[in-house]
Protein backbone atom coordinates (compact mmCIF):
# COMPACT_ATOMS: atom_id res chain seq x y z
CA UNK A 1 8.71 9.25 12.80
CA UNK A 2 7.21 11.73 15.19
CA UNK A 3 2.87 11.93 14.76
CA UNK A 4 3.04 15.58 13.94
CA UNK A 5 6.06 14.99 11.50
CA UNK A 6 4.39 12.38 9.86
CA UNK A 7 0.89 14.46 9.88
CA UNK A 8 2.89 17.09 8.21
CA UNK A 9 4.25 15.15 5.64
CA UNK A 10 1.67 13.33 4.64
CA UNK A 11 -0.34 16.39 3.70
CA UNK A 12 2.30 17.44 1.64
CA UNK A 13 2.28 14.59 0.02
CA UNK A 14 -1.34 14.73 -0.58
CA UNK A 15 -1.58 17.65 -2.07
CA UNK A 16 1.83 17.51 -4.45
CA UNK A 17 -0.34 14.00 -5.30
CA UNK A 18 -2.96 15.94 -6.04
CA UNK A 19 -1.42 18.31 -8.32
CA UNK A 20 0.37 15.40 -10.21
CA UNK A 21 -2.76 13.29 -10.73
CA UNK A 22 -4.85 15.96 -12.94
CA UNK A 23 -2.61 14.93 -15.82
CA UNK A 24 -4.58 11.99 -16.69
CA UNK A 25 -7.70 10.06 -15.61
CA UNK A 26 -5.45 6.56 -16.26
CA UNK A 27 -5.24 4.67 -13.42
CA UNK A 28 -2.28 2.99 -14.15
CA UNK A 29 -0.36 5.71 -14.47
CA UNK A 30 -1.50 7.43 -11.10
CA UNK A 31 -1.10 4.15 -9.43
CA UNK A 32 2.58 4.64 -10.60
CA UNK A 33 2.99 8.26 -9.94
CA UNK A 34 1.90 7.59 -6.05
CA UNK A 35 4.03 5.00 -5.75
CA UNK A 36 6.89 6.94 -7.18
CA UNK A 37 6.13 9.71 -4.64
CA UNK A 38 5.66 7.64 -1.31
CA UNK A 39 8.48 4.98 -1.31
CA UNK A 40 10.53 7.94 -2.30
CA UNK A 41 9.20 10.42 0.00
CA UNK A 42 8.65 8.02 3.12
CA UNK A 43 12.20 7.42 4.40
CA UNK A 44 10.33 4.03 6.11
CA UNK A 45 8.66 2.46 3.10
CA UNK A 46 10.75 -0.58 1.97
CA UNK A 47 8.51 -1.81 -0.74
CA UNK A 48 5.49 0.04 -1.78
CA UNK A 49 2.99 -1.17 -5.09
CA UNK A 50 -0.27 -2.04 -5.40
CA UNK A 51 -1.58 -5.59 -5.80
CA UNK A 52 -4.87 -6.05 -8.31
CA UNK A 53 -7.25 -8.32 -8.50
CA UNK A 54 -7.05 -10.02 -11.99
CA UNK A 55 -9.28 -13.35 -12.66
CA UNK A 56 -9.67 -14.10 -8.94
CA UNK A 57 -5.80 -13.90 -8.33
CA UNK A 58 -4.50 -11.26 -6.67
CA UNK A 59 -1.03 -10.09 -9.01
CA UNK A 60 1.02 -7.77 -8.70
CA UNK A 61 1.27 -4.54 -10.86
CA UNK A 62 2.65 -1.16 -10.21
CA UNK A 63 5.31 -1.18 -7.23
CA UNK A 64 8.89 0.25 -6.10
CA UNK A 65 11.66 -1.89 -4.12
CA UNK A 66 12.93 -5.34 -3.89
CA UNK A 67 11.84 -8.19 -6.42
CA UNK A 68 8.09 -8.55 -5.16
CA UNK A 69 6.20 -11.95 -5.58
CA UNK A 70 4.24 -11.82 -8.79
CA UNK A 71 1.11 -13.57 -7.51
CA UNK A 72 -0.19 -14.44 -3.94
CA UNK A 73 -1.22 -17.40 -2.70
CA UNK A 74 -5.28 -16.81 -2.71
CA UNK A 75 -6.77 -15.82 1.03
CA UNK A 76 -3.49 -16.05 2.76
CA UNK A 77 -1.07 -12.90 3.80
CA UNK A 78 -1.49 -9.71 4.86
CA UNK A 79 -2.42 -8.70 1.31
CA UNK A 80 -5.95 -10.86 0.94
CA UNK A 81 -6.61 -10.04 4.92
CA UNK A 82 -7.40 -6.73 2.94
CA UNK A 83 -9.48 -7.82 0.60
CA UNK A 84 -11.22 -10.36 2.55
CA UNK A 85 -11.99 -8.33 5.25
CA UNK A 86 -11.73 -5.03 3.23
CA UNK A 87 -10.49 -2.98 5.42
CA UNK A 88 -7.09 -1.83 6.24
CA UNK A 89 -4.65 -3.91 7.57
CA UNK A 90 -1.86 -2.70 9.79
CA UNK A 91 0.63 -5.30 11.24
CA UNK A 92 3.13 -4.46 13.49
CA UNK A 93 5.16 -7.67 12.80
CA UNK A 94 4.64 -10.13 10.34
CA UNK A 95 6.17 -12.67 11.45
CA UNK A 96 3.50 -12.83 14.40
CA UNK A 97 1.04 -12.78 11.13
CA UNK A 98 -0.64 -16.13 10.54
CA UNK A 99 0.03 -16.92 6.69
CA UNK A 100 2.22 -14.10 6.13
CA UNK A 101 4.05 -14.29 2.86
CA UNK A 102 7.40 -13.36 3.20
CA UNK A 103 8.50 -12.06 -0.44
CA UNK A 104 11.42 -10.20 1.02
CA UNK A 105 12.76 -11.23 4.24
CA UNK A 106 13.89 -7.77 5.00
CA UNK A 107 10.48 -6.80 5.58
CA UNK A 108 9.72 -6.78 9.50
CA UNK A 109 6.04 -4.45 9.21
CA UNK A 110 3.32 -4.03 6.51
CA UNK A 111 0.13 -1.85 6.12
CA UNK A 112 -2.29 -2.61 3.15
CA UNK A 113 -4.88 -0.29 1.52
CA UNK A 114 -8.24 -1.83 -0.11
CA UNK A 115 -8.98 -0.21 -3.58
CA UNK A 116 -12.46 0.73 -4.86
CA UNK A 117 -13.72 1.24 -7.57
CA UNK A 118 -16.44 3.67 -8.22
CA UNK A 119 -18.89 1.33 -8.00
CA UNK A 120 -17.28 0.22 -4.06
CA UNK A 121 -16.21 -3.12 -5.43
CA UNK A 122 -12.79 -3.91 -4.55
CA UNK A 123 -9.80 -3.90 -7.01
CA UNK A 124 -6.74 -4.24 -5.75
CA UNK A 125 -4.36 -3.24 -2.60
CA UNK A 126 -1.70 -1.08 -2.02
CA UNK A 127 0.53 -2.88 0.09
CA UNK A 128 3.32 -0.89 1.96
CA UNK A 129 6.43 -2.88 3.66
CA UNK A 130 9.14 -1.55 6.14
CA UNK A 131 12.22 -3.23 7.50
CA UNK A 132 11.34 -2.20 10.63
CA UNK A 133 8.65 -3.39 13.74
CA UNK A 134 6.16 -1.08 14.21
CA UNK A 135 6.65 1.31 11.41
CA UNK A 136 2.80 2.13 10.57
CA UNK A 137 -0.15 3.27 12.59
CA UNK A 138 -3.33 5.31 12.06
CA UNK A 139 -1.64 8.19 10.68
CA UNK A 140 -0.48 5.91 8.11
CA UNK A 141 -3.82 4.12 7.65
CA UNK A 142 -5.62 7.05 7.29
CA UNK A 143 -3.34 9.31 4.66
CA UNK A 144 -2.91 6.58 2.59
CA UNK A 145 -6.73 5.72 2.32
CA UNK A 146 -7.24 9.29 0.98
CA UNK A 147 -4.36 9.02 -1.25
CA UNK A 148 -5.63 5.29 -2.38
CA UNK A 149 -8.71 7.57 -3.22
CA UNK A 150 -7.56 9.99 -5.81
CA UNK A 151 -6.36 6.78 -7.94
């Protein structure tokens, strides 16, 4: 998708998000809601949920798309490169990826998403796959950090 498309979209997205999320305070529920809105708003996102942190493992909760593994193997993937380095995580392919789980074999790209609580701490992850190489970049990291943030 053209930058200045994508831009575009992702501020609508924001602020329809934004709108949405002053229903409740749950988290469980907006973690659903912007799932709901970006794997069917983002013509690229092949699975999109968010992974949590529950008793050291890291399981998954919330998501949209093919049958996702249920818990990951801990401080391998894509998925714990987040949380261990807590940062964002964009991968181009992941088959280059050392340790990348492979779920879905569709999957060809991945971006994941470190979430805070309000304390900083992190929870969770909100992983985003596409079938394609090269689908995500900082447009993608950056929107999605500030729509991580309104969870």
């Amino acid at each position: 998708m053209e930058a200045a498309r994508k831009q575009a979209r992702y501020g609508r997205l924001f602020s329809q998000l934004g709108d949405l999320l002053t229903k409740t305070a749950d988290p469980d529920a907006r973690m659903a809601t912007i799932v709901a809105v970006l794997h069917n708003k983002m013509e690229y996102f092949y699975w999109t949920g968010f992974y949590m942190l529950i008793d050291g493992e890291l399981t998954v909760r919330t998501y949209q798309g093919p049958l996702a593994c249920q818990v990951l193997k801990k401080h391998t993937g894509v998925c714990w490169a987040g949380i261990d380095r807590g940062e964002v995580v964009v991968v181009q392919d992941v088959n280059q990826f050392p340790g990348h789980i492979a779920c879905d074999s569709a999957s060809s790209s991945e971006i994941v998403i470190p979430l805070r609580d309000k304390s900083g701490k992190i929870t969770g992850i909100l992983d985003v796959d596409s079938k394609s190489l090269n689908s995500f970049d900082e447009i993608d990291a950056r929107w999605l950090e500030k729509i991580v943030s309104l969870i």
